[in-house]
Protein backbone atom coordinates (compact mmCIF):
# COMPACT_ATOMS: atom_id res chain seq x y z
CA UNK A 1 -7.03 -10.23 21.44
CA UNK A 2 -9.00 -9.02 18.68
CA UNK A 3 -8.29 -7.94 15.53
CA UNK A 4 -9.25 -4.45 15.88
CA UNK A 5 -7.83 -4.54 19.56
CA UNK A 6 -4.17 -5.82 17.55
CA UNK A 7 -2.91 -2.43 16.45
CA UNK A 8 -2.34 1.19 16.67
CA UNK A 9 -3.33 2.23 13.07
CA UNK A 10 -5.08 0.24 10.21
CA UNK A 11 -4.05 1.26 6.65
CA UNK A 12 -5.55 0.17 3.56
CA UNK A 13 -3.32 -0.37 0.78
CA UNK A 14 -4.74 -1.44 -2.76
CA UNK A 15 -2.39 -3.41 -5.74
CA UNK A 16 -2.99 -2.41 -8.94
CA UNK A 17 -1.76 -2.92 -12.56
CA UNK A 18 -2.25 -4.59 -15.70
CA UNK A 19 -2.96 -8.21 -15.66
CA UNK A 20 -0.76 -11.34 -15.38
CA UNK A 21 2.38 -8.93 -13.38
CA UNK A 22 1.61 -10.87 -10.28
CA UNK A 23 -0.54 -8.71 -8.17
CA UNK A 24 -2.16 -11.70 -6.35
CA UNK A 25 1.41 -13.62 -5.45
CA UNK A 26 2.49 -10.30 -4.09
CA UNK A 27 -0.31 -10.31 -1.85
CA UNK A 28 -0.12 -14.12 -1.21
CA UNK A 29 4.03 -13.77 -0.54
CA UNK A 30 3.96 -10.64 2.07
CA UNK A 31 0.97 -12.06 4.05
CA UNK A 32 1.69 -15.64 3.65
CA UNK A 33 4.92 -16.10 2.77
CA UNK A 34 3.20 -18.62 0.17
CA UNK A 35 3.86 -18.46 -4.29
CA UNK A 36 0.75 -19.75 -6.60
CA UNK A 37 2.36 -20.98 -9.67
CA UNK A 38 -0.67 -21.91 -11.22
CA UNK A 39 -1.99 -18.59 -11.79
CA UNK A 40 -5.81 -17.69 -12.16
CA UNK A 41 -6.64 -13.96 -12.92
CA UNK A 42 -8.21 -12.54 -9.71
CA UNK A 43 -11.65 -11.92 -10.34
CA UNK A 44 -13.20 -8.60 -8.21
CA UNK A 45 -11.14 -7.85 -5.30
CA UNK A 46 -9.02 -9.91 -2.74
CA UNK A 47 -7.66 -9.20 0.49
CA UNK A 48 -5.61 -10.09 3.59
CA UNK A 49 -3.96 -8.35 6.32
CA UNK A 50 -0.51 -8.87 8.27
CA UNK A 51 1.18 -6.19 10.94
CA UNK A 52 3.90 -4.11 10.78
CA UNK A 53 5.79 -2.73 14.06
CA UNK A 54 7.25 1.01 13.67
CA UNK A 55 8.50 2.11 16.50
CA UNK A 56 6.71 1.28 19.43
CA UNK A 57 3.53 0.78 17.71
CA UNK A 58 1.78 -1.72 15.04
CA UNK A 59 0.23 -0.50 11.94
CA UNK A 60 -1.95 -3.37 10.16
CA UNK A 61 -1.39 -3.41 6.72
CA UNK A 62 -4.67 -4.08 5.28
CA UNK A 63 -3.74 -5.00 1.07
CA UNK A 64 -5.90 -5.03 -1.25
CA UNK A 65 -5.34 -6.86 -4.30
CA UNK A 66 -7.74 -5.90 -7.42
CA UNK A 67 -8.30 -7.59 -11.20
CA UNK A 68 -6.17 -5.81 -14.21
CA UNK A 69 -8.52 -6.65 -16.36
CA UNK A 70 -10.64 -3.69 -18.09
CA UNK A 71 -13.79 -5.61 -17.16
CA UNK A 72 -13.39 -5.19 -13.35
CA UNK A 73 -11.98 -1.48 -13.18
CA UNK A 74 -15.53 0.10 -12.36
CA UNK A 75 -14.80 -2.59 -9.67
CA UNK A 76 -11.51 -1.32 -8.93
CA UNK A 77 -12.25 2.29 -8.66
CA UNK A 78 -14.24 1.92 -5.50
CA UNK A 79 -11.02 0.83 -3.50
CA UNK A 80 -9.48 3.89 -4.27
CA UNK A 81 -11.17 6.22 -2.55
CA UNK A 82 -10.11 5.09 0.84
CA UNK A 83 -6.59 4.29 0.39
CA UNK A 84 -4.14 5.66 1.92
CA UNK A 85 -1.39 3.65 -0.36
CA UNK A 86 -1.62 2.27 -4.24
CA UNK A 87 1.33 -0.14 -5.28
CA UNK A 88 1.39 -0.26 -8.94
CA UNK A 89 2.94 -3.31 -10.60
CA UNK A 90 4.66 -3.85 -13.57
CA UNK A 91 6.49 -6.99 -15.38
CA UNK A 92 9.89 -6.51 -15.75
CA UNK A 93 9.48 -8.73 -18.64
CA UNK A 94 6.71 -7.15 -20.58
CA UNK A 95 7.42 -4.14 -21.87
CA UNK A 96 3.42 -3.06 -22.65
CA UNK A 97 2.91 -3.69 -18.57
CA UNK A 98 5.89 -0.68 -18.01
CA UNK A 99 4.24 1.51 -20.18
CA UNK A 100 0.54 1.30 -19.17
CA UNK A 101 2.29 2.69 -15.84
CA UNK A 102 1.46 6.61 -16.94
CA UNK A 103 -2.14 5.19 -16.93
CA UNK A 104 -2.18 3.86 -13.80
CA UNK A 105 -0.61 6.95 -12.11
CA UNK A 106 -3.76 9.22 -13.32
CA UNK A 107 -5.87 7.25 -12.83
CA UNK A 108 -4.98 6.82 -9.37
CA UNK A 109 -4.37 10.53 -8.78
CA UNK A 110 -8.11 11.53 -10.42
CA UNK A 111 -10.21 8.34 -7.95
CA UNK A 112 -7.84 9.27 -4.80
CA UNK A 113 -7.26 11.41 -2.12
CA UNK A 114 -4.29 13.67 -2.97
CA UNK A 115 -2.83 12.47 0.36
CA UNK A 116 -2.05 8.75 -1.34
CA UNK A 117 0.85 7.59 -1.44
CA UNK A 118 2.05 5.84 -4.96
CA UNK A 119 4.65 3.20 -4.64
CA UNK A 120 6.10 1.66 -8.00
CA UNK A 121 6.41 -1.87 -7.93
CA UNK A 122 8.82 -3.89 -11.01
CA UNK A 123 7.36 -7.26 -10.37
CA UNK A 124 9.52 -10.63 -11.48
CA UNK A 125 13.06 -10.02 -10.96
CA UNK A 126 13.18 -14.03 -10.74
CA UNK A 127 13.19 -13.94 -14.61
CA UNK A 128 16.12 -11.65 -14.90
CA UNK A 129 16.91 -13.13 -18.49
CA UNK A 130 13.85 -12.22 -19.95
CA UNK A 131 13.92 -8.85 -18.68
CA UNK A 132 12.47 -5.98 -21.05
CA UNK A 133 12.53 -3.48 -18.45
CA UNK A 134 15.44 -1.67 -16.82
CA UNK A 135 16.18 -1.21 -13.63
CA UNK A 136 17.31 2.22 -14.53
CA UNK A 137 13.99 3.07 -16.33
CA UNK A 138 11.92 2.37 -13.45
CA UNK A 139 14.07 4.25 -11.21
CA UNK A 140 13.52 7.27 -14.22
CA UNK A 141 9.82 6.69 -13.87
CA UNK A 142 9.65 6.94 -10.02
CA UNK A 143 11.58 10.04 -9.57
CA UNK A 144 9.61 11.68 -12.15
CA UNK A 145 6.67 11.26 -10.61
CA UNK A 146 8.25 11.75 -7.03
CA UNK A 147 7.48 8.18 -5.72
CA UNK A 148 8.97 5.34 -4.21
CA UNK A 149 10.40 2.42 -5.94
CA UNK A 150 11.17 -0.86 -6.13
CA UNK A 151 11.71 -4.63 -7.94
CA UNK A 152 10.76 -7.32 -6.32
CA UNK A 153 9.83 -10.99 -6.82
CA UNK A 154 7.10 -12.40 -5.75
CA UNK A 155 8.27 -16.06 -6.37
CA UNK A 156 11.78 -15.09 -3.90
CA UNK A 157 10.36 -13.08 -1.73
CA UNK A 158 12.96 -10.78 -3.03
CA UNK A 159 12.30 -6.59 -1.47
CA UNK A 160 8.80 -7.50 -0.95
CA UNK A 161 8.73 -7.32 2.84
CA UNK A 162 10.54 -4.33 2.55
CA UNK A 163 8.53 -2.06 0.25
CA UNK A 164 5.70 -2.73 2.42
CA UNK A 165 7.65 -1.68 5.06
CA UNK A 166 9.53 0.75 3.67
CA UNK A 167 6.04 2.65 2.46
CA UNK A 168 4.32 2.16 6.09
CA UNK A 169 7.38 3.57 7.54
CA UNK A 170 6.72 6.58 5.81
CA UNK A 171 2.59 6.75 6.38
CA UNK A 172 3.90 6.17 9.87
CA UNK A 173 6.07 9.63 9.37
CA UNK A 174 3.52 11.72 8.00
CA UNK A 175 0.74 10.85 10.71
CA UNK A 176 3.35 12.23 13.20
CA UNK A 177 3.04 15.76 11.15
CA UNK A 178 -0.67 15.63 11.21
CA UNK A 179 -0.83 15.49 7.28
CA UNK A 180 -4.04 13.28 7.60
CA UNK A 181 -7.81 13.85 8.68
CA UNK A 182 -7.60 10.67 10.53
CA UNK A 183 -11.60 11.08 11.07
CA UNK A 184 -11.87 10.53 7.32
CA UNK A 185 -12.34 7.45 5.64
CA UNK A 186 -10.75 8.50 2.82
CA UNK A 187 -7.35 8.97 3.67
CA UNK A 188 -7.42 5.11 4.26
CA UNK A 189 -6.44 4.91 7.81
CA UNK A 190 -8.09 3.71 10.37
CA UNK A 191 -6.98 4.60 14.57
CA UNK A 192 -7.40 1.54 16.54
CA UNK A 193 -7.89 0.84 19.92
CA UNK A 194 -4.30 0.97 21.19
CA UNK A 195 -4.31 4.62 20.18
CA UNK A 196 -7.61 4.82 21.38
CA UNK A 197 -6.65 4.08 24.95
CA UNK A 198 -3.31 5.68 25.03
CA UNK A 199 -5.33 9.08 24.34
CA UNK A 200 -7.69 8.63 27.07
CA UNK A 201 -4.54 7.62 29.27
CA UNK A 202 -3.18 11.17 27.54
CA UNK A 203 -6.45 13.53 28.86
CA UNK A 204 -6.68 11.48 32.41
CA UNK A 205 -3.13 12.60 33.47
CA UNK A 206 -3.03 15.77 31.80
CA UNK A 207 -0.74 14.86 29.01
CA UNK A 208 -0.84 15.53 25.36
CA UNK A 209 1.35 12.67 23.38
CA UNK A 210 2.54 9.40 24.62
CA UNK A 211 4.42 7.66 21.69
CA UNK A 212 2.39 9.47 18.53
CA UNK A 213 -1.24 8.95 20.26
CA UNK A 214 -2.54 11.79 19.79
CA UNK A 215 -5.90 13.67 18.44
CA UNK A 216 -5.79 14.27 15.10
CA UNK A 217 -6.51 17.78 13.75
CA UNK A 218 -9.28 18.83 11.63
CA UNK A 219 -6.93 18.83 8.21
CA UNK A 220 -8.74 18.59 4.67
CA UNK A 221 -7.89 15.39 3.24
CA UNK A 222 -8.70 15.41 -0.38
């Protein structure tokens, strides 16, 4: 089986955030189950990939992680456009990280679709007695800006799984209501094959859904 043969829906997901708040262990932790403790700043743009079943159908979680680093965000901006999720991570233990979150909201909402979703990410939770952040305040943050949240460590494992899952689950939602172009690019999802052939299953016998296969409408996406 191929990749692209593997899954029902790709979706492209892109970690950003300042530097040093452990972008690249999330990554490394939800694909690989792996922690780098000897931590070099990710130049450019890395990337890996690892499945998620919803329902009776898998949705590849394709993550991008990019550099925080002011040098690389001309870099950066080009994997917004087709993403269909942005985590942004902070440190719970550095303070400056929390606050530079207002930036990364805008500038996420003014290189995006308006269909993204924003997930807010409190990175470190391992180093709970250096913590500068409250949980509280992040919570605050999230529901001002009407997004999901949650802290995690990346060294545990701790929630990380589960906000990935947690955000697909509700991509997974909003594909059911038709509130992407799925023919666009930039809403950061991709249909695969599964879909693919449950549609042509769908037109051959006359049917119009099996399991949330369907044709998507003609819906502006940005």
């Amino acid at each position: 089986m191929t990749d692209e043969e593997g899954y029902d829906y790709l979706l492209k997901y892109i970690i950003i955030g300042d530097v040093n708040v452990g972008k690249t262990n999330l990554l490394l932790r939800y694909v690989h189950g792996q922690f780098r403790s000897d931590y070099n700043a990710t130049v450019g743009v890395e990337f890996g990939a690892k499945n998620e079943i919803i329902g009776d159908q898998i949705y590849r979680i394709q993550v991008y992680d990019t550099a925080g680093s002011e040098n690389f965000r001309s870099i950066t901006r080009t994997y917004y456009k087709s993403s269909v999720c942005a985590l942004i991570v902070y440190d719970i233990t550095n303070r400056e990280s929390f606050n530079n979150v207002n930036v990364w909201v805008e500038n996420c909402k003014n290189e995006t679709a308006k269909t993204i979703q924003i997930v807010l990410v409190g990175n470190k939770t391992d180093l709970e007695d250096k913590r500068q952040v409250d949980t509280e305040e992040g919570e605050q943050l999230a529901e001002k800006y009407g997004i999901l949240f949650k802290e995690t460590s990346a060294k545990t494992g701790d929630n990380v799984n589960e906000i990935l899952h947690i955000s697909a689950e509700e991509i997974a939602k909003k594909i059911e209501q038709d509130y992407y172009e799925l023919d666009s690019e930039d809403c950061g999802i991709k249909v695969g094959k599964n879909v693919q052939v449950k549609q042509t299953q769908n037109k051959k016998g006359g049917k119009v859904k099996i399991g949330g296969a369907k044709t998507p409408k003609k819906r502006k996406c940005c």
